[in-house]
C-alpha atoms as a PDB file:
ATOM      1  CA  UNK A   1     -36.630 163.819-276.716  1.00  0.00           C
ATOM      2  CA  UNK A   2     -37.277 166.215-274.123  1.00  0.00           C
ATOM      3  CA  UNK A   3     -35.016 169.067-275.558  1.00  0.00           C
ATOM      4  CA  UNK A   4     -37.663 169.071-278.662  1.00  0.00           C
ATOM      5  CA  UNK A   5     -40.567 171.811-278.740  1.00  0.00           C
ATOM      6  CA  UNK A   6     -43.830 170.862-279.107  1.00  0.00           C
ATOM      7  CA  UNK A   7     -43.861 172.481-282.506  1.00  0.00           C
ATOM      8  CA  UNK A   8     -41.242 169.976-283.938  1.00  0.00           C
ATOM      9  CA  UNK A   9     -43.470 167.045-282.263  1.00  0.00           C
ATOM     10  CA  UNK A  10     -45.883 167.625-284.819  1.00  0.00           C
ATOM     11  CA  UNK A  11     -46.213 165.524-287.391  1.00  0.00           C
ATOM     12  CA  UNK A  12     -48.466 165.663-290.470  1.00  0.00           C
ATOM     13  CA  UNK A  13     -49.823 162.394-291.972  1.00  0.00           C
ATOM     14  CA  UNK A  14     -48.738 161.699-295.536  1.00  0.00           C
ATOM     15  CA  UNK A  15     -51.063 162.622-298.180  1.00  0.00           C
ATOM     16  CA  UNK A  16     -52.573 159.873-301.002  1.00  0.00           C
ATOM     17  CA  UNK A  17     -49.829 160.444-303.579  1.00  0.00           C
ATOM     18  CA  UNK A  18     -47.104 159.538-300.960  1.00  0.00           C
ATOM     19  CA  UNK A  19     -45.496 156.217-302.255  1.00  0.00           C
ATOM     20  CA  UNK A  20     -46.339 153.713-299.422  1.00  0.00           C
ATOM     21  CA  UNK A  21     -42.249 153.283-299.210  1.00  0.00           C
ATOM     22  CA  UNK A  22     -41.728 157.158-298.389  1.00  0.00           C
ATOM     23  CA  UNK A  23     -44.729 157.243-295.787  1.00  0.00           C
ATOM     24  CA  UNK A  24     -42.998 154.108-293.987  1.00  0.00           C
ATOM     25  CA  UNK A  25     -40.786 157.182-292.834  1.00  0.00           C
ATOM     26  CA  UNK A  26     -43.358 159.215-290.875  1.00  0.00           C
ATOM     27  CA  UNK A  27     -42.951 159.841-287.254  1.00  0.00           C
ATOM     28  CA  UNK A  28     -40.551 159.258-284.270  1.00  0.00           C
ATOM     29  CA  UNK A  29     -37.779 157.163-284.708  1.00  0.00           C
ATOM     30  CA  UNK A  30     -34.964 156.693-281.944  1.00  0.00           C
ATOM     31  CA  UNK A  31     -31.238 155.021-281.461  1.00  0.00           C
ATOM     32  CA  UNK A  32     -27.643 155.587-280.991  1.00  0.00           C
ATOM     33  CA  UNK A  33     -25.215 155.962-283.682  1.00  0.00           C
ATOM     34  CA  UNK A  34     -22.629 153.615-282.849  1.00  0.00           C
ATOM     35  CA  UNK A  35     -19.028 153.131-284.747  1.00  0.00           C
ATOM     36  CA  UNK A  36     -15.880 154.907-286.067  1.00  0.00           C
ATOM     37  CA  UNK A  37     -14.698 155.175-282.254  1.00  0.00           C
ATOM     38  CA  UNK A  38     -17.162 156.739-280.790  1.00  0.00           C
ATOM     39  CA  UNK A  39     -18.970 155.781-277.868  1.00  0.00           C
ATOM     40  CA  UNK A  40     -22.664 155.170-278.329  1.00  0.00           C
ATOM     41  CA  UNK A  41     -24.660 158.774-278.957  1.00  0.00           C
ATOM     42  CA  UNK A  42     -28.047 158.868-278.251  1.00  0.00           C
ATOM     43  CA  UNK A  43     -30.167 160.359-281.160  1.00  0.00           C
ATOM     44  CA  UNK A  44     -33.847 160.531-282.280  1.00  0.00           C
ATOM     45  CA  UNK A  45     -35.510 161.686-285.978  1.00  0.00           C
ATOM     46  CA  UNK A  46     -39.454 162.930-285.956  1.00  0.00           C
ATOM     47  CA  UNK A  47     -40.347 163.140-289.616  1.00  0.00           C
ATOM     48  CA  UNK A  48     -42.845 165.733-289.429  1.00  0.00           C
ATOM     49  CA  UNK A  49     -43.912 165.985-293.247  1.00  0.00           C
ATOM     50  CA  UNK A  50     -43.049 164.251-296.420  1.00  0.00           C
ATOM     51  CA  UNK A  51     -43.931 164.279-300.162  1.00  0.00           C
ATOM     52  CA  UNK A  52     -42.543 162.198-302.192  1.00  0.00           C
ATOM     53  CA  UNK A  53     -39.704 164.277-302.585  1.00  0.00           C
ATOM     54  CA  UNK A  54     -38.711 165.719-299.414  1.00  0.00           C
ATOM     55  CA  UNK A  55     -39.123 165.428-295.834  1.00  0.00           C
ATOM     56  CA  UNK A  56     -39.167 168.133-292.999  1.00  0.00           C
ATOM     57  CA  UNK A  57     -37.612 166.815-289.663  1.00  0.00           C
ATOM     58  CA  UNK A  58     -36.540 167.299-286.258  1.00  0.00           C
ATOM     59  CA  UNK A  59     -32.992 166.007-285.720  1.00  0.00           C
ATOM     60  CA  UNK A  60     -31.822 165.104-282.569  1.00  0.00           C
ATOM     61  CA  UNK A  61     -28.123 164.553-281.340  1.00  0.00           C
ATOM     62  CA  UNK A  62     -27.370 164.465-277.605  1.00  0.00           C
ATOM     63  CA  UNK A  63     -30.035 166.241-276.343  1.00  0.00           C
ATOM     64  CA  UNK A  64     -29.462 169.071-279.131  1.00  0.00           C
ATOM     65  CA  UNK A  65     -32.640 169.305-281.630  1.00  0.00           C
ATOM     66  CA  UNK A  66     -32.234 171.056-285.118  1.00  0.00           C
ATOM     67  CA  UNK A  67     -34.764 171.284-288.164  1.00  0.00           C
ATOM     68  CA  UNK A  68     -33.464 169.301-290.934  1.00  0.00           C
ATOM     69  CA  UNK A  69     -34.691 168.670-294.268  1.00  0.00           C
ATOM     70  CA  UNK A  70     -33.964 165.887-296.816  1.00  0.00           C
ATOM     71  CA  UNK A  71     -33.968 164.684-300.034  1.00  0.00           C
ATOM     72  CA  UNK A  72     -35.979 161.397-301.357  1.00  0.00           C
ATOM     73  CA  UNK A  73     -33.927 159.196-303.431  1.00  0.00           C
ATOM     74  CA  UNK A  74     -35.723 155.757-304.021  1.00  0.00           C
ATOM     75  CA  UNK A  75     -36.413 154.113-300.964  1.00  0.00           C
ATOM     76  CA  UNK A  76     -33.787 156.736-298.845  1.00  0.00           C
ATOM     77  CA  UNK A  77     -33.488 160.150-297.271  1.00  0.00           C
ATOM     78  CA  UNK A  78     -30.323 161.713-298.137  1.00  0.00           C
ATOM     79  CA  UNK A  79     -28.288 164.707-297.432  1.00  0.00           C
ATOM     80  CA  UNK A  80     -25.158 165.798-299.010  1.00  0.00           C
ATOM     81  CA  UNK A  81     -23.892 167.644-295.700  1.00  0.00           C
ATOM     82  CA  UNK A  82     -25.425 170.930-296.149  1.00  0.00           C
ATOM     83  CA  UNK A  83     -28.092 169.339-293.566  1.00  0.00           C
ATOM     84  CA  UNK A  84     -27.723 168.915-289.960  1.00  0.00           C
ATOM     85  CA  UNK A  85     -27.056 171.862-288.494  1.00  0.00           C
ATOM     86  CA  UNK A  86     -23.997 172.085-291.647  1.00  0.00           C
ATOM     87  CA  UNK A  87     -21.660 169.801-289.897  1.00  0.00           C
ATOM     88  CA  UNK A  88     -20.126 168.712-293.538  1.00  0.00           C
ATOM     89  CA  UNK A  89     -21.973 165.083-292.934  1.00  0.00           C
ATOM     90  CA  UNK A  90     -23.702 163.155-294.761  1.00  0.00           C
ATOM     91  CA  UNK A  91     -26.797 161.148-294.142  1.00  0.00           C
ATOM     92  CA  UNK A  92     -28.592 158.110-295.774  1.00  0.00           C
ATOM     93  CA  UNK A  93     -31.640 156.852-293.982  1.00  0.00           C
ATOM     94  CA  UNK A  94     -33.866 153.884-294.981  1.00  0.00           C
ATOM     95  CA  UNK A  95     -36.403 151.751-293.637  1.00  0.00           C
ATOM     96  CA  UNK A  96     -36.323 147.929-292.772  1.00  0.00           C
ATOM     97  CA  UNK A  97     -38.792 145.898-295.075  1.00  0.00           C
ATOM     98  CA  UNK A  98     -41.156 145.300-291.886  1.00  0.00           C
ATOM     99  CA  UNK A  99     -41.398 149.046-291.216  1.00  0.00           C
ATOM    100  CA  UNK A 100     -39.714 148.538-287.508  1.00  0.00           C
ATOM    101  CA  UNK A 101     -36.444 149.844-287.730  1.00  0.00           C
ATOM    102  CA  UNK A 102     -35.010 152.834-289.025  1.00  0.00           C
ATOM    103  CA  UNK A 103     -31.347 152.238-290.258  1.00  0.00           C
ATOM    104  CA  UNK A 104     -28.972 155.806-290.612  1.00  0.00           C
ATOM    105  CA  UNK A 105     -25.413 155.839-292.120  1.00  0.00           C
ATOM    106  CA  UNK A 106     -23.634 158.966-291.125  1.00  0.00           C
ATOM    107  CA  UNK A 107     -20.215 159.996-292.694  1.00  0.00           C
ATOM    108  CA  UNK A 108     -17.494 162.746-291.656  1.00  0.00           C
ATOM    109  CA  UNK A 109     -14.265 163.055-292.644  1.00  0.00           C
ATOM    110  CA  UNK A 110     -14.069 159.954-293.707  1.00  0.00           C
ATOM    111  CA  UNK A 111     -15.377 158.555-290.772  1.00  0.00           C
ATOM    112  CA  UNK A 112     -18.469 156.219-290.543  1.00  0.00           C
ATOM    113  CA  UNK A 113     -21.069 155.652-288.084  1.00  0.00           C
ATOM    114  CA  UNK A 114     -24.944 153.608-288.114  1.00  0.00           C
ATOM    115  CA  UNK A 115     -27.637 154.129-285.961  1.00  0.00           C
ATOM    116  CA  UNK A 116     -30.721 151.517-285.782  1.00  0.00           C
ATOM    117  CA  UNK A 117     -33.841 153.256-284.737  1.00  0.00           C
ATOM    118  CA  UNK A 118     -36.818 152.202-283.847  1.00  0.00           C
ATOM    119  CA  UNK A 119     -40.220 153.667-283.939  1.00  0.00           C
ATOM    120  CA  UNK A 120     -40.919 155.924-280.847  1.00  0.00           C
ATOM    121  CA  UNK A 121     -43.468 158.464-279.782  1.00  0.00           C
ATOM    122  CA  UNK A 122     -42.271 162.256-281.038  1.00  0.00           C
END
């Protein structure tokens, strides 16, 4: 994560009326997406502030960090491929039961592509 500012290291702890299942979400995560040919591509997601409708992030793709904002749907974040940096992707991202892993689901043109992250520090 060194190609993120200190600014989008920030992160701001969920308030009370956070579902516990949205909060899970809060903080560093870090992987490679993996799949659809590619070869492994190192990526990380700080989730610097949620409600229990959206969530304000730091994306980060090779080395490359953007701000990135998603939707709450359930237990996901989505994005209909207006997000991340407007590639035409789109993004589901959910957490494992235990809270340890991150799991992302990127698609493009067809294409598909999962990350698992785990927890790191932003």
């Amino acid at each position: 994560n060194s190609g993120v500012s200190a600014a989008a290291r920030v992160i701001t702890v969920p308030g009370p009326g956070v579902p516990p299942a949205i909060a899970a979400f809060s903080g560093g995560w870090e992987g490679d997406w993996i799949g659809g040919g590619i070869q492994p591509a190192p990526s990380a997601l700080i989730v610097n502030s949620l409600t229990s409708t959206q969530v304000a992030s730091t994306y980060v793709y090779k080395g490359t960090a953007t701000q990135e904002n998603f939707r709450v749907s359930g237990g996901t974040l989505t994005t209909n491929g207006a997000g991340i940096s407007n590639v035409g992707a789109s993004f589901t991202w959910s957490v494992s039961a235990d809270g340890k892993t991150l799991n992302g689901v990127r698609t493009q043109d067809g294409i598909t592509v999962t990350a698992s992250m785990t927890r790191c520090a932003p």
